[in-house]
N, C-alpha and C. Protein backbone atom coordinates (compact mmCIF):
# COMPACT_ATOMS: atom_id res chain seq x y z
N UNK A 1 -53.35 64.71 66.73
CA UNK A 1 -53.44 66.01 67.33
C UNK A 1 -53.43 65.82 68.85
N UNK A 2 -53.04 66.53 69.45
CA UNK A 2 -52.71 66.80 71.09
C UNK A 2 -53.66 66.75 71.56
N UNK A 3 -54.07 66.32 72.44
CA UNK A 3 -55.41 66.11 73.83
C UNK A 3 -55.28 65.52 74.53
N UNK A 4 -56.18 66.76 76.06
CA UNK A 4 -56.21 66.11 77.02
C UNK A 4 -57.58 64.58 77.37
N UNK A 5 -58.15 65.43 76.43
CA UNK A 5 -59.49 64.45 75.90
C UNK A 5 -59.22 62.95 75.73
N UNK A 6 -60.62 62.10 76.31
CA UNK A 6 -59.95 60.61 76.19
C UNK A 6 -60.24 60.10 74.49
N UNK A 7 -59.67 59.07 73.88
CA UNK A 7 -59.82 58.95 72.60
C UNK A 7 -60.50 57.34 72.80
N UNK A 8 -61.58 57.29 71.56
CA UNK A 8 -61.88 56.02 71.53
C UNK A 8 -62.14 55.30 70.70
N UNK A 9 -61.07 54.19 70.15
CA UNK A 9 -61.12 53.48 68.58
C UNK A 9 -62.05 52.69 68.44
N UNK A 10 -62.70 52.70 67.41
CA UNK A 10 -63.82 52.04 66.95
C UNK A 10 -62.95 50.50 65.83
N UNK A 11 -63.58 49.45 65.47
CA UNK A 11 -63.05 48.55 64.49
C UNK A 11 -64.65 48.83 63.80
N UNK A 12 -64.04 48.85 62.21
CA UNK A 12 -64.71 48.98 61.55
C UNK A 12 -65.35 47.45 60.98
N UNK A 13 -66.01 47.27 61.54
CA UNK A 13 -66.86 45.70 61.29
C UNK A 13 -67.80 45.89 60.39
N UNK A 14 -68.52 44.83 59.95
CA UNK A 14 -70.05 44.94 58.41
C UNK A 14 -70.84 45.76 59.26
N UNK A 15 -71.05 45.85 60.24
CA UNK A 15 -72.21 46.62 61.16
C UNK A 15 -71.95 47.98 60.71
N UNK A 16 -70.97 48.05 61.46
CA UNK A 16 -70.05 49.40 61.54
C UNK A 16 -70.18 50.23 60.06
N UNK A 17 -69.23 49.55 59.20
CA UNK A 17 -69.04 49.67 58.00
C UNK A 17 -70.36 50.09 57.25
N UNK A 18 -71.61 49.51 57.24
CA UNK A 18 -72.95 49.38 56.88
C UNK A 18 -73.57 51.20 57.22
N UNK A 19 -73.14 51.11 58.21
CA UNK A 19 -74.29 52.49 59.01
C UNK A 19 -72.99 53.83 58.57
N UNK A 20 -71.54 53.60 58.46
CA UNK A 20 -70.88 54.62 58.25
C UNK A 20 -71.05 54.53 56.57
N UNK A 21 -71.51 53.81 55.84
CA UNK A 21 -71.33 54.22 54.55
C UNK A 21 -73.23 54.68 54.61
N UNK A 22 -73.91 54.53 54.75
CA UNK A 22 -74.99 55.33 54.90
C UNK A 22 -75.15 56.28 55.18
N UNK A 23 -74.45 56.99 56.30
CA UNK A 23 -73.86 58.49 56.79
C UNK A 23 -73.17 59.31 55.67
N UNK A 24 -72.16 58.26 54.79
CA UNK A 24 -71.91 58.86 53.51
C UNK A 24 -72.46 59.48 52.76
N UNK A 25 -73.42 58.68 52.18
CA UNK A 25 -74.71 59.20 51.80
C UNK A 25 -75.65 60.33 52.24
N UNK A 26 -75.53 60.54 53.53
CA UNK A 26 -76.22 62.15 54.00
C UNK A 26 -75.52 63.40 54.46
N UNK A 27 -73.92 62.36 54.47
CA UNK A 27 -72.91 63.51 54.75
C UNK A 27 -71.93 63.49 53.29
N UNK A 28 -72.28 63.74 52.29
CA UNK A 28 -70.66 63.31 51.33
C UNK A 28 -69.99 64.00 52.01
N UNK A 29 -68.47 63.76 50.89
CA UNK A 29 -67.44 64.19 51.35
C UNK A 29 -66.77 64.56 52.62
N UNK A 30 -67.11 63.96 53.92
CA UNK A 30 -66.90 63.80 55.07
C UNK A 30 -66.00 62.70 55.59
N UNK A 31 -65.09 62.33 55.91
CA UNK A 31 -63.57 61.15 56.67
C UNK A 31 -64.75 60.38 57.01
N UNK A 32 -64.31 59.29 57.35
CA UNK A 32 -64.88 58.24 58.26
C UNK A 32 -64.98 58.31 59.07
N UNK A 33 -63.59 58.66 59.86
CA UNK A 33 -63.60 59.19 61.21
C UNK A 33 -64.57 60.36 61.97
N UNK A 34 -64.75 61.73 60.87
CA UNK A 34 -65.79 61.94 61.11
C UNK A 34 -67.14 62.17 61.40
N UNK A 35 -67.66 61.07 60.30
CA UNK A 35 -68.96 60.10 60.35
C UNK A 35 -69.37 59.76 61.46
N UNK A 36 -68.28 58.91 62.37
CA UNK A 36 -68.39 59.04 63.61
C UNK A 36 -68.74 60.00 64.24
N UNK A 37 -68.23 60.90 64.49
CA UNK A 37 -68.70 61.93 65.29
C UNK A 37 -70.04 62.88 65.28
N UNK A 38 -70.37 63.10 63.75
CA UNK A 38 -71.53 63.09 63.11
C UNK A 38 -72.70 62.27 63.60
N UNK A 39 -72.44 60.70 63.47
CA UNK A 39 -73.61 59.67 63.50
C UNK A 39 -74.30 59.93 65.38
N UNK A 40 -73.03 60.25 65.95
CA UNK A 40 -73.04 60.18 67.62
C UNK A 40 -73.86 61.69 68.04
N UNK A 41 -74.02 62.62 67.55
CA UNK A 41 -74.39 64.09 67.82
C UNK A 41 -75.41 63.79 67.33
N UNK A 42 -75.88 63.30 66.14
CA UNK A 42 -77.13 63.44 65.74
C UNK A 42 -78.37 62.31 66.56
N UNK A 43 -77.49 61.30 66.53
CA UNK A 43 -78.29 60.27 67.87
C UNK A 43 -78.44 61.14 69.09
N UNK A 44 -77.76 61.58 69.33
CA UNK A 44 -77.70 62.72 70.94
C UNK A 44 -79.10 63.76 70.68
N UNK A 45 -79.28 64.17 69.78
CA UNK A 45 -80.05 65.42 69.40
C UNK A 45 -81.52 64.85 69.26
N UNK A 46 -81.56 63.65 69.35
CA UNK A 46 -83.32 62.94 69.55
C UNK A 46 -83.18 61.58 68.28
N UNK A 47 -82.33 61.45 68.02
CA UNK A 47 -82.66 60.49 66.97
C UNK A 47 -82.07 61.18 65.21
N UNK A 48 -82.13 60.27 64.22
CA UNK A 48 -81.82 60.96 62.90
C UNK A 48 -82.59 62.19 62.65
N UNK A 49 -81.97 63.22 61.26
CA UNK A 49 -83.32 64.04 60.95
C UNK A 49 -83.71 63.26 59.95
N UNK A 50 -82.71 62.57 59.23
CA UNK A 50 -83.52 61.63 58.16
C UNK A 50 -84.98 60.79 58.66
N UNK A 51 -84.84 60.43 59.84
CA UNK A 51 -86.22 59.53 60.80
C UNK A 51 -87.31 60.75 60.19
N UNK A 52 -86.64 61.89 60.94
CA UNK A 52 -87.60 63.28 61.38
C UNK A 52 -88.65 62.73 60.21
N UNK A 53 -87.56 63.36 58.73
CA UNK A 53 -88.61 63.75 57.75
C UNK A 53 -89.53 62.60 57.24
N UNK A 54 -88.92 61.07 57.57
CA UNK A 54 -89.39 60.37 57.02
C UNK A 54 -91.35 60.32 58.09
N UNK A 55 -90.83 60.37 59.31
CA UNK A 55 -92.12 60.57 59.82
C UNK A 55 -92.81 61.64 59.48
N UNK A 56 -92.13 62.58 59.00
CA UNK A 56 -93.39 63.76 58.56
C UNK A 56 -93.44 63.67 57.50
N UNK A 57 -93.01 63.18 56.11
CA UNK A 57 -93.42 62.53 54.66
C UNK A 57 -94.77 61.32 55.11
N UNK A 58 -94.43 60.56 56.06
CA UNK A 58 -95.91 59.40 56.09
C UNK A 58 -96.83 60.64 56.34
N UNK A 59 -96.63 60.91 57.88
CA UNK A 59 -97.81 61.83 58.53
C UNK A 59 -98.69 62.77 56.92
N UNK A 60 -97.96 63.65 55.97
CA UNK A 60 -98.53 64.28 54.72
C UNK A 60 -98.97 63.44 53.95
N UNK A 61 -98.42 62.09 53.59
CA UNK A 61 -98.42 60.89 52.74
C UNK A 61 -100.13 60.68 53.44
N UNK A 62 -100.26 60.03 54.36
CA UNK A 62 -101.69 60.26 55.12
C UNK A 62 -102.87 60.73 54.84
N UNK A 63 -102.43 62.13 54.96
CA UNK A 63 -103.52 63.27 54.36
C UNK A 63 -104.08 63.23 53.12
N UNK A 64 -103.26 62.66 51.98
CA UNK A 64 -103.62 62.95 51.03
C UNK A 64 -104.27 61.56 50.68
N UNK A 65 -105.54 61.64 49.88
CA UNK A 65 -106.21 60.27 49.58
C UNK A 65 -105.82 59.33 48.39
N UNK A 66 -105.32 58.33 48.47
CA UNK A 66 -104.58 57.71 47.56
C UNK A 66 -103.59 57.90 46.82
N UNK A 67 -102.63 58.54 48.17
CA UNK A 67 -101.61 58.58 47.61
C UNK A 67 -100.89 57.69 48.60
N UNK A 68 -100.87 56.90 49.37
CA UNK A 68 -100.29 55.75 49.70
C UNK A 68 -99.95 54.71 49.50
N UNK A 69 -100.82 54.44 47.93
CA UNK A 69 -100.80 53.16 47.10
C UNK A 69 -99.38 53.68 46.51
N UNK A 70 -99.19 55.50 45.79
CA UNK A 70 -98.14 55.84 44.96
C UNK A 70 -96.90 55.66 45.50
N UNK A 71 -97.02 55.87 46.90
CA UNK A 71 -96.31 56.56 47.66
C UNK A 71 -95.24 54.40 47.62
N UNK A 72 -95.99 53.61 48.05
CA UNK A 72 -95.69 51.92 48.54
C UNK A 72 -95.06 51.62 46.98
N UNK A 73 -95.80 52.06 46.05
CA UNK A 73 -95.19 51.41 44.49
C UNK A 73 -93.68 52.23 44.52
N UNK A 74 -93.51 53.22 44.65
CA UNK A 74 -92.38 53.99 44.44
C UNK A 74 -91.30 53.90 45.50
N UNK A 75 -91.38 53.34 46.53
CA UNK A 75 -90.38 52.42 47.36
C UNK A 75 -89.87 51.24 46.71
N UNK A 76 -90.58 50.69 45.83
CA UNK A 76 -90.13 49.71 45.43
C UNK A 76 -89.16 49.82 43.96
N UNK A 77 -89.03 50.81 43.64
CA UNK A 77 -88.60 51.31 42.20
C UNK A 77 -87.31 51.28 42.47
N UNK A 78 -86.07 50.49 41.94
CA UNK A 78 -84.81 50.81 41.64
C UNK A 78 -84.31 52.47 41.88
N UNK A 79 -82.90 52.40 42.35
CA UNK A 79 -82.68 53.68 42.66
C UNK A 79 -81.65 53.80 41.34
């Protein structure tokens, strides 16, 4: 597509490859290419929201009394 905009190719390396198929996972059905653009806006915007919730799942995880033992066993459970 036409632009005056500068363009900038990425090589898809294990790094690369690693963090865009994870984006898969929170974006299906989304190009690769746009993964990129995705992964870059959401870093811009303070960090993941996946981070977000995971810090506010501990922070509730917390509150509640023994449920941190449930909470550590069930990380470990096959997906």
């Amino acid at each position: 597509m036409p632009t005056t905009r500068q363009r900038f190719p990425v090589t898809e390396t294990d790094e690369i490859a690693a963090i865009l198929n994870e984006a898969a996972r929170r974006w299906p059905d989304v190009s690769r290419a746009r993964l990129i653009r995705l992964i870059m806006v959401d870093w811009a915007a303070g960090g993941s929201a996946a981070t977000a919730q995971a810090e506010a799942r501990g922070r509730l995880i917390g509150t509640l009394p023994g449920s941190a033992d449930l909470y550590d066993r069930a990380t470990e459970w096959p997906e």
